[in-house]
N, C-alpha and C. Protein backbone atom coordinates (compact mmCIF):
# COMPACT_ATOMS: atom_id res chain seq x y z
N UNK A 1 -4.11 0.24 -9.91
CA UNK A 1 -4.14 -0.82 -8.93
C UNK A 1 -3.31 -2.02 -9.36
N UNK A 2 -3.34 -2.41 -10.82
CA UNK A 2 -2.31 -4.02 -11.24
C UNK A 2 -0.76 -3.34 -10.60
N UNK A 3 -0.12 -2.16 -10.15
CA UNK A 3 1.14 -2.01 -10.21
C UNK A 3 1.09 -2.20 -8.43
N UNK A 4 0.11 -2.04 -7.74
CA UNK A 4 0.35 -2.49 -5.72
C UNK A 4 0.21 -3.38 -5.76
N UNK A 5 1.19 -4.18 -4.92
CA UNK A 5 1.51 -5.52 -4.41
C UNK A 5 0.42 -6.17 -4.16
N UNK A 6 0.47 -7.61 -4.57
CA UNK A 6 -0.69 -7.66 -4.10
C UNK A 6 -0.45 -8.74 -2.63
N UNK A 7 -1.43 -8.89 -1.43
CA UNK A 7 -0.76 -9.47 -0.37
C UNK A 7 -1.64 -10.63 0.26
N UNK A 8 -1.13 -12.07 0.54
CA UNK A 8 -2.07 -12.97 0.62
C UNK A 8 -1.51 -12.87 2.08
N UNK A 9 -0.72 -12.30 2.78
CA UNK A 9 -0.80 -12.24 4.57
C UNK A 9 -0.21 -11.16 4.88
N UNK A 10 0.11 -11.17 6.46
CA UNK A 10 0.50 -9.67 6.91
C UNK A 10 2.39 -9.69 6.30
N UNK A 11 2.31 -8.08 5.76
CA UNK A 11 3.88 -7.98 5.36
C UNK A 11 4.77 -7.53 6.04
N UNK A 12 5.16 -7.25 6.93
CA UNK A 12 6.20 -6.35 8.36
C UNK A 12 6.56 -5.42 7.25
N UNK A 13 7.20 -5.36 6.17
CA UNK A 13 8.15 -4.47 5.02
C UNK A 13 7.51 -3.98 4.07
N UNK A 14 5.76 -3.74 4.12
CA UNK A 14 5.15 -3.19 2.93
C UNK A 14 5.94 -2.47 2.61
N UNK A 15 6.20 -1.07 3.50
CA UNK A 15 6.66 -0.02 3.20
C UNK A 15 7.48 0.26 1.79
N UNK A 16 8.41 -1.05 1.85
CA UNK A 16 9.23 -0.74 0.98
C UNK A 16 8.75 -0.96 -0.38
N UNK A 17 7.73 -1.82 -0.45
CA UNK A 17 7.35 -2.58 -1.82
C UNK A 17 6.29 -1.28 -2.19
N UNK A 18 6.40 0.03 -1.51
CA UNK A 18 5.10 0.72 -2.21
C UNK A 18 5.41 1.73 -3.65
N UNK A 19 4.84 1.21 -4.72
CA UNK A 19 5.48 1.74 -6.13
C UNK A 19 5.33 3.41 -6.11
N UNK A 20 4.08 3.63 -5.74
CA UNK A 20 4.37 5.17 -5.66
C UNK A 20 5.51 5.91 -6.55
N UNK A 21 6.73 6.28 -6.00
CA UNK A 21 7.54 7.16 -6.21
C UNK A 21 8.21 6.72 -7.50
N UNK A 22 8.09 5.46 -7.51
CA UNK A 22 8.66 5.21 -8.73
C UNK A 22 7.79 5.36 -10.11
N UNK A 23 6.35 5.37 -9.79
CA UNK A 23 5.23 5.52 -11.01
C UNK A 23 5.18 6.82 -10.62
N UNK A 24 5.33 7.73 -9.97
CA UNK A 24 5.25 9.25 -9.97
C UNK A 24 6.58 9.49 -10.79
N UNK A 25 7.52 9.47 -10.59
CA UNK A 25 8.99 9.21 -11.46
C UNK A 25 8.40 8.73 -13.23
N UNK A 26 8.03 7.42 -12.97
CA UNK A 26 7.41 7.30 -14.74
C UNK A 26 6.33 8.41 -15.34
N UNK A 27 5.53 8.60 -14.37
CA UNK A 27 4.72 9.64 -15.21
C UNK A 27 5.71 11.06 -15.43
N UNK A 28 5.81 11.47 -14.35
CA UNK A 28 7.37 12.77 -14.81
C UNK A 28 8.19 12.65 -16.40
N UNK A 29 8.87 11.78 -16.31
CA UNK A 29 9.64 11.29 -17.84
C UNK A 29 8.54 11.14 -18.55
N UNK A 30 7.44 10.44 -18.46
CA UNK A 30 6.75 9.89 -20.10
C UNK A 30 6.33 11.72 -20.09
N UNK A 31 5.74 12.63 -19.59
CA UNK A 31 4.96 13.87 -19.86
C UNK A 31 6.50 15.36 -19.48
N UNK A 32 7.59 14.89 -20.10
CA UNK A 32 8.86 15.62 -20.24
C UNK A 32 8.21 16.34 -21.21
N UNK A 33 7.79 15.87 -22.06
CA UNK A 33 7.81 16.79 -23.34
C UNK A 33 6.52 17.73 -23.48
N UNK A 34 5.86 17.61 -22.35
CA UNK A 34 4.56 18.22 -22.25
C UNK A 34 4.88 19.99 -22.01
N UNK A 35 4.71 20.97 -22.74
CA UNK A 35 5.04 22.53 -21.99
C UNK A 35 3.86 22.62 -21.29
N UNK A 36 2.86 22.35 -21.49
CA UNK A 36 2.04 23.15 -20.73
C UNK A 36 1.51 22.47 -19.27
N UNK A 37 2.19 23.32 -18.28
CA UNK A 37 2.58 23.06 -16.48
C UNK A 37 1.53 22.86 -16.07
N UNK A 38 -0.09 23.63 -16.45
CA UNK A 38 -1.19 23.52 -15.34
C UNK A 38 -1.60 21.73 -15.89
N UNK A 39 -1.36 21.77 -16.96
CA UNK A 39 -2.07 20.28 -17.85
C UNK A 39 -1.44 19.46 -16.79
N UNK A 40 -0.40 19.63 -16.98
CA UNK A 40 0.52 18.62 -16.34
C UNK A 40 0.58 18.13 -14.49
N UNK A 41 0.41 19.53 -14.01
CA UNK A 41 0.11 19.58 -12.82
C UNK A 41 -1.07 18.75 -12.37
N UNK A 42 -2.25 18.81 -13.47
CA UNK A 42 -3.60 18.74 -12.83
C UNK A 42 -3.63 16.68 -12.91
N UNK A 43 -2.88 16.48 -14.16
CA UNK A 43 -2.78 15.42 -14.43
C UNK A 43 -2.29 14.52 -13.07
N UNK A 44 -0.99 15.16 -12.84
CA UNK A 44 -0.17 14.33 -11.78
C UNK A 44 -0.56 14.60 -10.41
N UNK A 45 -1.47 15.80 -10.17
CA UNK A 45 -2.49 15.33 -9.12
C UNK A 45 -3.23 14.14 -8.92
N UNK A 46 -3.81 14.30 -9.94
CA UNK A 46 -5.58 13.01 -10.06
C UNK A 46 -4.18 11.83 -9.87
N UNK A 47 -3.45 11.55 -10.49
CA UNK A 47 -2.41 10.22 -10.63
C UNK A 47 -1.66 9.95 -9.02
N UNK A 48 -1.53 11.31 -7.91
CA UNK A 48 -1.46 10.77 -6.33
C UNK A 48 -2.57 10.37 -6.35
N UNK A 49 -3.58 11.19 -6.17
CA UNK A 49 -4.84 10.89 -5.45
C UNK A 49 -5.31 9.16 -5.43
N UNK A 50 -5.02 8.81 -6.73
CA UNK A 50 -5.46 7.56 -7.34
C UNK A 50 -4.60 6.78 -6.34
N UNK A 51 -3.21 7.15 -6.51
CA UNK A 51 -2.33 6.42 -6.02
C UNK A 51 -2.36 6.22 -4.52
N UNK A 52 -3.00 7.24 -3.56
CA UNK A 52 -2.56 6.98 -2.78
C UNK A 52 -3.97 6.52 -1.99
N UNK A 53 -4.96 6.29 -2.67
CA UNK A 53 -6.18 5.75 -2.27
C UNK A 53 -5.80 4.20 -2.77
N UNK A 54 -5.44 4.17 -3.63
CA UNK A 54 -4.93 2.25 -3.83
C UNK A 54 -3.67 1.82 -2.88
N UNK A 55 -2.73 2.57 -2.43
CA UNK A 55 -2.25 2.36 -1.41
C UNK A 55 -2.41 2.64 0.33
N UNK A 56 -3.45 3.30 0.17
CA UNK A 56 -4.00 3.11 1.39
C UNK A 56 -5.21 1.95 1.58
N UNK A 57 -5.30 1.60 0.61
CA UNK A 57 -6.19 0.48 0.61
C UNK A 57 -5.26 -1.22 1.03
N UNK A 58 -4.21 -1.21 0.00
CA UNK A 58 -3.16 -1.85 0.46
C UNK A 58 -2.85 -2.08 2.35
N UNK A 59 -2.95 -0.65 2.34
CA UNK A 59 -2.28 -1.13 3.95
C UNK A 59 -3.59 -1.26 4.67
N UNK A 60 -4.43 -0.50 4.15
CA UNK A 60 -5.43 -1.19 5.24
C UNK A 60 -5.85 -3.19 5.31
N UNK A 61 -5.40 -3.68 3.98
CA UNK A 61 -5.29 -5.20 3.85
C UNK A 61 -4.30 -5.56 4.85
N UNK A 62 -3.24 -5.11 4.36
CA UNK A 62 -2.42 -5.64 5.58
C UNK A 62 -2.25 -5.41 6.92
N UNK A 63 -2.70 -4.53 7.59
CA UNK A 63 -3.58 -4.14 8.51
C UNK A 63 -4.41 -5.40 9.04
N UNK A 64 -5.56 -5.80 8.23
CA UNK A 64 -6.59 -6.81 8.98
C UNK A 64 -5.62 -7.78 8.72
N UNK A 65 -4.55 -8.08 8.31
CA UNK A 65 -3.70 -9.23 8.08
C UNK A 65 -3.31 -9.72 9.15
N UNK A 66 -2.56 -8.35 9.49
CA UNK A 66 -1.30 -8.34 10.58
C UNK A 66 -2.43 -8.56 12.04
N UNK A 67 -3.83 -7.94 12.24
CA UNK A 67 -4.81 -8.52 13.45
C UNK A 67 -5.48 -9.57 13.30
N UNK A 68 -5.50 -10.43 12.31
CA UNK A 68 -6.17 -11.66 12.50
C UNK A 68 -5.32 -12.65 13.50
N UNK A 69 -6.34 -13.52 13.68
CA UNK A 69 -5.77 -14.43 14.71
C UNK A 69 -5.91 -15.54 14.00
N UNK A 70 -4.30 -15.73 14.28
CA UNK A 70 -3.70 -17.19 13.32
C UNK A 70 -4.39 -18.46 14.42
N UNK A 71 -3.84 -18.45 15.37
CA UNK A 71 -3.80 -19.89 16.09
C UNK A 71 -4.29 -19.64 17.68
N UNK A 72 -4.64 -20.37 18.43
CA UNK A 72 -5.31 -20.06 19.58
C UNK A 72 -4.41 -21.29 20.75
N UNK A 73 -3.86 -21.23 21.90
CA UNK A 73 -3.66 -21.98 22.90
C UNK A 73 -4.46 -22.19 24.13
N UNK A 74 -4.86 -23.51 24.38
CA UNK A 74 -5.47 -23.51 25.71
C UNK A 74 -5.03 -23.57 26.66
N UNK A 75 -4.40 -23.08 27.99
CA UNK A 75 -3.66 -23.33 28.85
C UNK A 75 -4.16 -23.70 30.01
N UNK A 76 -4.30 -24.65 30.69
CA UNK A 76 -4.90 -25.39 31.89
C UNK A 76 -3.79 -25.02 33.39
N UNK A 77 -4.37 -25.11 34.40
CA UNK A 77 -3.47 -24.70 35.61
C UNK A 77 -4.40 -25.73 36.31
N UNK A 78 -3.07 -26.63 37.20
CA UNK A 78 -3.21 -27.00 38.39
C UNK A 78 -3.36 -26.12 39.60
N UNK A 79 -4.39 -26.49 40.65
CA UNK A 79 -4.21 -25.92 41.52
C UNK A 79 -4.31 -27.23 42.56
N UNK A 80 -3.68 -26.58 43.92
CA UNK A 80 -3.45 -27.36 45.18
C UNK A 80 -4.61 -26.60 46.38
N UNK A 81 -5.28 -27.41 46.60
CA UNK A 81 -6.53 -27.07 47.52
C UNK A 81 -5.84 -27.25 48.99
């Protein structure tokens, strides 16, 4: 979770800021030297799963971000009797 953005309002461009692929990329290189595939496999499962429950958590923040209601207008109308 310290590596997802963290977001104090709604972001239009999360998308892009989501680390994912790039910490799936770091774990790949740091476990290069690992031979054994199921270890490795099972590892970099649990490491989406994680990942993509902290980033779906993410967007669901920005989510209630992007529906809150900032500011409110009152608008009055004349009418002619």
């Amino acid at each position: 979770r310290e590596q997802m953005p963290e977001l104090e309002d709604y972001d239009p461009a999360l998308a892009k800021r989501n680390p994912t692929p790039a910490l799936l990329q770091r774990f790949d290189e740091s476990c290069a030297h690992i031979r054994h595939s199921g270890l490795k496999d099972e590892a970099r499962q649990q490491l989406e799963m994680k990942l993509r429950d902290s980033w779906q958590w993410v967007e669901a923040k920005n989510e209630a971000f992007g529906n809150e209601v900032c500011d409110t207008v009152q608008e009055t109308r004349e009418l002619e009797i």
